[in-house]
Protein backbone atom coordinates (compact mmCIF):
# COMPACT_ATOMS: atom_id res chain seq x y z
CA UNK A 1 0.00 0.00 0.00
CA UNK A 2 1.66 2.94 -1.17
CA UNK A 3 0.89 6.48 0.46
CA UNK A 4 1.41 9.79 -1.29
CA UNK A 5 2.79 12.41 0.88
CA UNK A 6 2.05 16.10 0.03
CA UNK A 7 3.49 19.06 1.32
CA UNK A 8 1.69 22.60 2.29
CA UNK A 9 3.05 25.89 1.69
CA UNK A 10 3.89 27.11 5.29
CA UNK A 11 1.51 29.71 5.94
CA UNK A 12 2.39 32.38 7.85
CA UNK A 13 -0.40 34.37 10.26
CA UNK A 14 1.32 36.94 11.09
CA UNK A 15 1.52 38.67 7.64
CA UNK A 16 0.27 42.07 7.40
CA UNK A 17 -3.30 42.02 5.27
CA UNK A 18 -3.30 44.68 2.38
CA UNK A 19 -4.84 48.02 2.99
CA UNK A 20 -8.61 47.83 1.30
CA UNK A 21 -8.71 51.30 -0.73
CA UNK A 22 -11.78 53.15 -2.06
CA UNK A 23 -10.50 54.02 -5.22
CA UNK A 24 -9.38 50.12 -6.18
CA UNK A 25 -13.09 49.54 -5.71
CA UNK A 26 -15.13 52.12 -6.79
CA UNK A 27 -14.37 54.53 -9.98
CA UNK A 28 -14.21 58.13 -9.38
CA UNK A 29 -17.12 58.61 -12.02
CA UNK A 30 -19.43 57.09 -9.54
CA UNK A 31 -18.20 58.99 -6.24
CA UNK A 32 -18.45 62.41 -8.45
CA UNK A 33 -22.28 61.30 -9.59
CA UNK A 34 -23.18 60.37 -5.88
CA UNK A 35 -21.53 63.46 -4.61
CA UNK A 36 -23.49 65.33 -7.07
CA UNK A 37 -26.37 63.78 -6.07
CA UNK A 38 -25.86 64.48 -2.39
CA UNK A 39 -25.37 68.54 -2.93
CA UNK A 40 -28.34 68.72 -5.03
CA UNK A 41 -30.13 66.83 -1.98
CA UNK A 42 -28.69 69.60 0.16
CA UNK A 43 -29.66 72.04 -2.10
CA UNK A 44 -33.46 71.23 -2.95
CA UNK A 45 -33.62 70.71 0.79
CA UNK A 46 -32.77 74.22 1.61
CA UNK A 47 -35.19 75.59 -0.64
CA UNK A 48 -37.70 73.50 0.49
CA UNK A 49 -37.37 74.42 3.72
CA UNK A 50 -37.03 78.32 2.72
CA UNK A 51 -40.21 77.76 0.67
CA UNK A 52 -42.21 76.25 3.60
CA UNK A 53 -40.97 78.65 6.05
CA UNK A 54 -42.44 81.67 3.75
CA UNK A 55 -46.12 79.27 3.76
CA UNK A 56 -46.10 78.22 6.88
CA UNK A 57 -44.94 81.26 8.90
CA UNK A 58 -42.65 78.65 11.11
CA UNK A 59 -40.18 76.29 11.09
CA UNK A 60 -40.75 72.64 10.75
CA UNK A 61 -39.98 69.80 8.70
CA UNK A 62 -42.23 68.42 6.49
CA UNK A 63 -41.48 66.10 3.03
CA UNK A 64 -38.70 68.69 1.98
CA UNK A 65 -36.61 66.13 4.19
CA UNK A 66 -36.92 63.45 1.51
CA UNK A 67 -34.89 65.46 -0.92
CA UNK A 68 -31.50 64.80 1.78
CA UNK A 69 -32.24 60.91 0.54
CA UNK A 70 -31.98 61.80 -2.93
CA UNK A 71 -28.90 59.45 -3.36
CA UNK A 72 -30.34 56.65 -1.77
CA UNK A 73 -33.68 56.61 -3.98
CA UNK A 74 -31.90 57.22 -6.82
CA UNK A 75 -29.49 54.40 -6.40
CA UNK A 76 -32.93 52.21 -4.85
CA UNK A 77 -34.42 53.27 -8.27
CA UNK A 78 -31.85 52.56 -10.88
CA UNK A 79 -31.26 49.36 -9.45
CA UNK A 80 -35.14 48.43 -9.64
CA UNK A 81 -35.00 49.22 -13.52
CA UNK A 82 -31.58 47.87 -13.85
CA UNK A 83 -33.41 44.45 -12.42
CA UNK A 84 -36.64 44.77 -14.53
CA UNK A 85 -34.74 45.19 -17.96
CA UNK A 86 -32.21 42.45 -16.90
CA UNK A 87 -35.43 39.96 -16.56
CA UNK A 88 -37.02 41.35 -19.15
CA UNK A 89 -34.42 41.22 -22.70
CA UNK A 90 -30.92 39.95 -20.66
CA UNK A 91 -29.25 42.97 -22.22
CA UNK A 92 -25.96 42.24 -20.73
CA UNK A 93 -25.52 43.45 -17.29
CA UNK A 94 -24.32 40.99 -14.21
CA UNK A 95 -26.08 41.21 -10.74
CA UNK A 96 -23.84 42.98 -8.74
């Protein structure tokens, strides 16, 4: 009976991990768009707020908030149609 004796590559666990970076991950065309997205938030919330304080005589928040989550119902959004056309024709586009 013969047996077959294989060897491991030592594996040290005290090597240093490498650093995770933003910019390996994510392309600067989609941190400008989401940044873009976030001051317009900003920006349609101030006026909002402006506007409502000239009706309303007082401050308070009302659904002018829901332009600050203008990034995350945009990105809620395009991946809802991004899903529908995928099941729909296959045009290409991986699940992410």
């Amino acid at each position: 009976m013969l047996l077959k004796i294989e060897r491991r590559v030592p594996v040290n666990p005290y090597i240093k991990r490498q650093k995770w970076r933003l910019r390996e991950h994510v392309s600067v065309r989609i941190l400008v768009k989401y940044a873009a997205l976030t001051l317009a938030g900003f920006l349609l919330f101030r006026a909002g707020q402006a506007h409502a304080l000239a009706e309303r005589g007082y401050e308070a928040l009302g659904g002018e908030v829901f332009a600050l989550f203008l990034p995350v119902l945009y990105w809620m959004v395009s991946r809802v149609v991004r899903d529908a056309l995928d099941t729909r024709g296959g045009n290409g586009h991986k699940p992410v």
